[in-house]
Protein backbone atom coordinates (compact mmCIF):
# COMPACT_ATOMS: atom_id res chain seq x y z
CA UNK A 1 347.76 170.58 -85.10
CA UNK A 2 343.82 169.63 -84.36
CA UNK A 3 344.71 167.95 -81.32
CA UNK A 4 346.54 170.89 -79.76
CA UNK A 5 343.95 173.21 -80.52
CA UNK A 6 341.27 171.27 -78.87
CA UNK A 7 343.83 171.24 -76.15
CA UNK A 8 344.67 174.92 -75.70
CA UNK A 9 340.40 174.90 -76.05
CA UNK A 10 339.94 172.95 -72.85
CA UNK A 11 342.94 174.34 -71.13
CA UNK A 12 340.68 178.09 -71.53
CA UNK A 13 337.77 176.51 -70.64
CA UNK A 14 338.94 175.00 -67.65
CA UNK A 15 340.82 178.52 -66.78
CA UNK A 16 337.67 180.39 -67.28
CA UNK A 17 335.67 177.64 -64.51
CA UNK A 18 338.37 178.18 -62.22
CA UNK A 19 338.78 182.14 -62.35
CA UNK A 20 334.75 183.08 -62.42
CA UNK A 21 332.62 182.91 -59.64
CA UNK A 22 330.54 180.17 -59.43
CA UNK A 23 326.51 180.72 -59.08
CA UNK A 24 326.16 178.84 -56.32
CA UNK A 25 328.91 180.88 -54.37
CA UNK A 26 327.28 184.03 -54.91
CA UNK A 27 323.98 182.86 -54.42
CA UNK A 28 321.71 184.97 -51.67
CA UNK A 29 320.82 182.86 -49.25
CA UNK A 30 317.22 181.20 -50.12
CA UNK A 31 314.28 181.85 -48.27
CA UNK A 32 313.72 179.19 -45.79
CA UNK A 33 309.61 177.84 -45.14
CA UNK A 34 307.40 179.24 -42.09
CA UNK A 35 304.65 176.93 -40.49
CA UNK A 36 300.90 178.29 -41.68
CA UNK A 37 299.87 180.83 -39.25
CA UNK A 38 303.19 181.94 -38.37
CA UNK A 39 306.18 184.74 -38.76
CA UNK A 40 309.56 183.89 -38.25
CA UNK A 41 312.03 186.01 -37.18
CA UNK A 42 316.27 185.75 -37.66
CA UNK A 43 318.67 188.14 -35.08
CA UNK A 44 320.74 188.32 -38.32
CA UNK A 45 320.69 188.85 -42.19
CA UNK A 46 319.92 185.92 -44.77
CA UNK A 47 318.14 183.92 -42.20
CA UNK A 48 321.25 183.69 -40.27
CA UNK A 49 321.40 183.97 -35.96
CA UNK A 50 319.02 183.28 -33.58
CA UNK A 51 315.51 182.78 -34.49
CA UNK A 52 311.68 182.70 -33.09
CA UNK A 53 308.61 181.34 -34.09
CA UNK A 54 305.50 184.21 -33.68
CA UNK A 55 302.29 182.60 -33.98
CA UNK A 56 298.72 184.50 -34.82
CA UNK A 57 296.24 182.33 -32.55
CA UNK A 58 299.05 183.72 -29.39
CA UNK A 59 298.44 187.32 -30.50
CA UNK A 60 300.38 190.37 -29.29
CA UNK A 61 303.36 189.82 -28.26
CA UNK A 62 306.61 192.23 -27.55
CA UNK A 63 309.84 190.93 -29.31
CA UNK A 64 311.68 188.44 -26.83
CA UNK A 65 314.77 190.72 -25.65
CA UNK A 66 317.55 189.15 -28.40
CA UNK A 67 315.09 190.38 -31.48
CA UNK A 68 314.01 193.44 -29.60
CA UNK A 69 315.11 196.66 -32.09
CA UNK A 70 317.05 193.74 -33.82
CA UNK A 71 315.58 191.85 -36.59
CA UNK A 72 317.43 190.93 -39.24
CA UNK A 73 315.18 189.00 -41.28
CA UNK A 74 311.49 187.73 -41.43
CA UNK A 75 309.61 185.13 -43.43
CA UNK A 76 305.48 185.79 -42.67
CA UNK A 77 302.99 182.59 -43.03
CA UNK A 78 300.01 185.01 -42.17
CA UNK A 79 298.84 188.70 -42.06
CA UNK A 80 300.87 190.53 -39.18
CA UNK A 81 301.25 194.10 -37.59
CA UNK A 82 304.89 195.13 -36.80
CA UNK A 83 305.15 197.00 -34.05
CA UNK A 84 307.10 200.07 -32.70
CA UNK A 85 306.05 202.10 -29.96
CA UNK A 86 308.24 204.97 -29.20
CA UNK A 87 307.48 206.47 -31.55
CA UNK A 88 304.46 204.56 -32.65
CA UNK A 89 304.37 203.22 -36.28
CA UNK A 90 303.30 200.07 -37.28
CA UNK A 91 303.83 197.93 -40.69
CA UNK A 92 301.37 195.74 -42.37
CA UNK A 93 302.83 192.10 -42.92
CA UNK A 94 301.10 189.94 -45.35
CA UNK A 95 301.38 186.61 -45.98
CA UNK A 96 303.99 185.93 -48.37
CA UNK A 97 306.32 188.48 -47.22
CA UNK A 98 309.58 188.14 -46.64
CA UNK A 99 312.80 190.04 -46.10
CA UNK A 100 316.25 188.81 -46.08
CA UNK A 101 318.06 192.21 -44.70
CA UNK A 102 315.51 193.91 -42.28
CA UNK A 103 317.98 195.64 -40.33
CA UNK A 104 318.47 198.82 -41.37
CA UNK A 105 314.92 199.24 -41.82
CA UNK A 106 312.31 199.06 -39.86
CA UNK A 107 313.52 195.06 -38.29
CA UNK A 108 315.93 197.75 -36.05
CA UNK A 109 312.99 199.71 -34.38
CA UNK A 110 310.41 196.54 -33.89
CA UNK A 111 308.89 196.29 -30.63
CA UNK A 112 306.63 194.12 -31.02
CA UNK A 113 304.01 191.80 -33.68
CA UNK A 114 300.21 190.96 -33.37
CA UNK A 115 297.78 189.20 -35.63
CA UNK A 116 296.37 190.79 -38.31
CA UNK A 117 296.32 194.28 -40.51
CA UNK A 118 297.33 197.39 -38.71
């Protein structure tokens, strides 16, 4: 009788692995690394898309035409201003900041990024 109840155990167990999620499948995507000096910018969510490398030492720059109103996530390596300029409002991007679904908020009005605070 032991023996078949350490069966019906692992036969649960084993159930259990197969009908709940596993971590790694529901796992956001992690935030990838940005060189020193740098923000990068994704066209989609979760550091997914198309991406660009803005560096401080080029300063302002407007948003290269595919990221234009449409940034779907950033990763900053330095302080940044976010840009939009009809109407104007800017963000403050410090190093260390990072957002994995930008869309929606203000990565779908950015015009443009420059070096340092606002």
């Amino acid at each position: 009788m032991k023996q078949l109840r350490s069966w019906t155990l692992a036969a649960a167990l084993a159930l259990t692995a197969v009908l709940l999620p596993t971590q790694t499948a529901t796992a956001k995507a992690a935030q990838p690394s940005c060189p020193d000096g740098s923000v990068c910018f994704w066209s989609s969510e979760n550091f997914r898309g198309s991406s660009w490398e803005w560096t401080s030492r080029s300063g302002y720059r407007d948003m290269p035409s595919f990221l234009h109103d449409h940034v779907g996530s950033f990763v900053s390596s330095t302080r940044a201003c976010f840009i939009n300029w009809q109407p104007v409002e800017k963000r403050n991007v410090f190093n260390g900041d990072w957002r994995s679904r930008y869309l929606s908020d203000f990565g779908g009005r950015i015009d443009g990024v420059g070096p340092g605070g606002c």
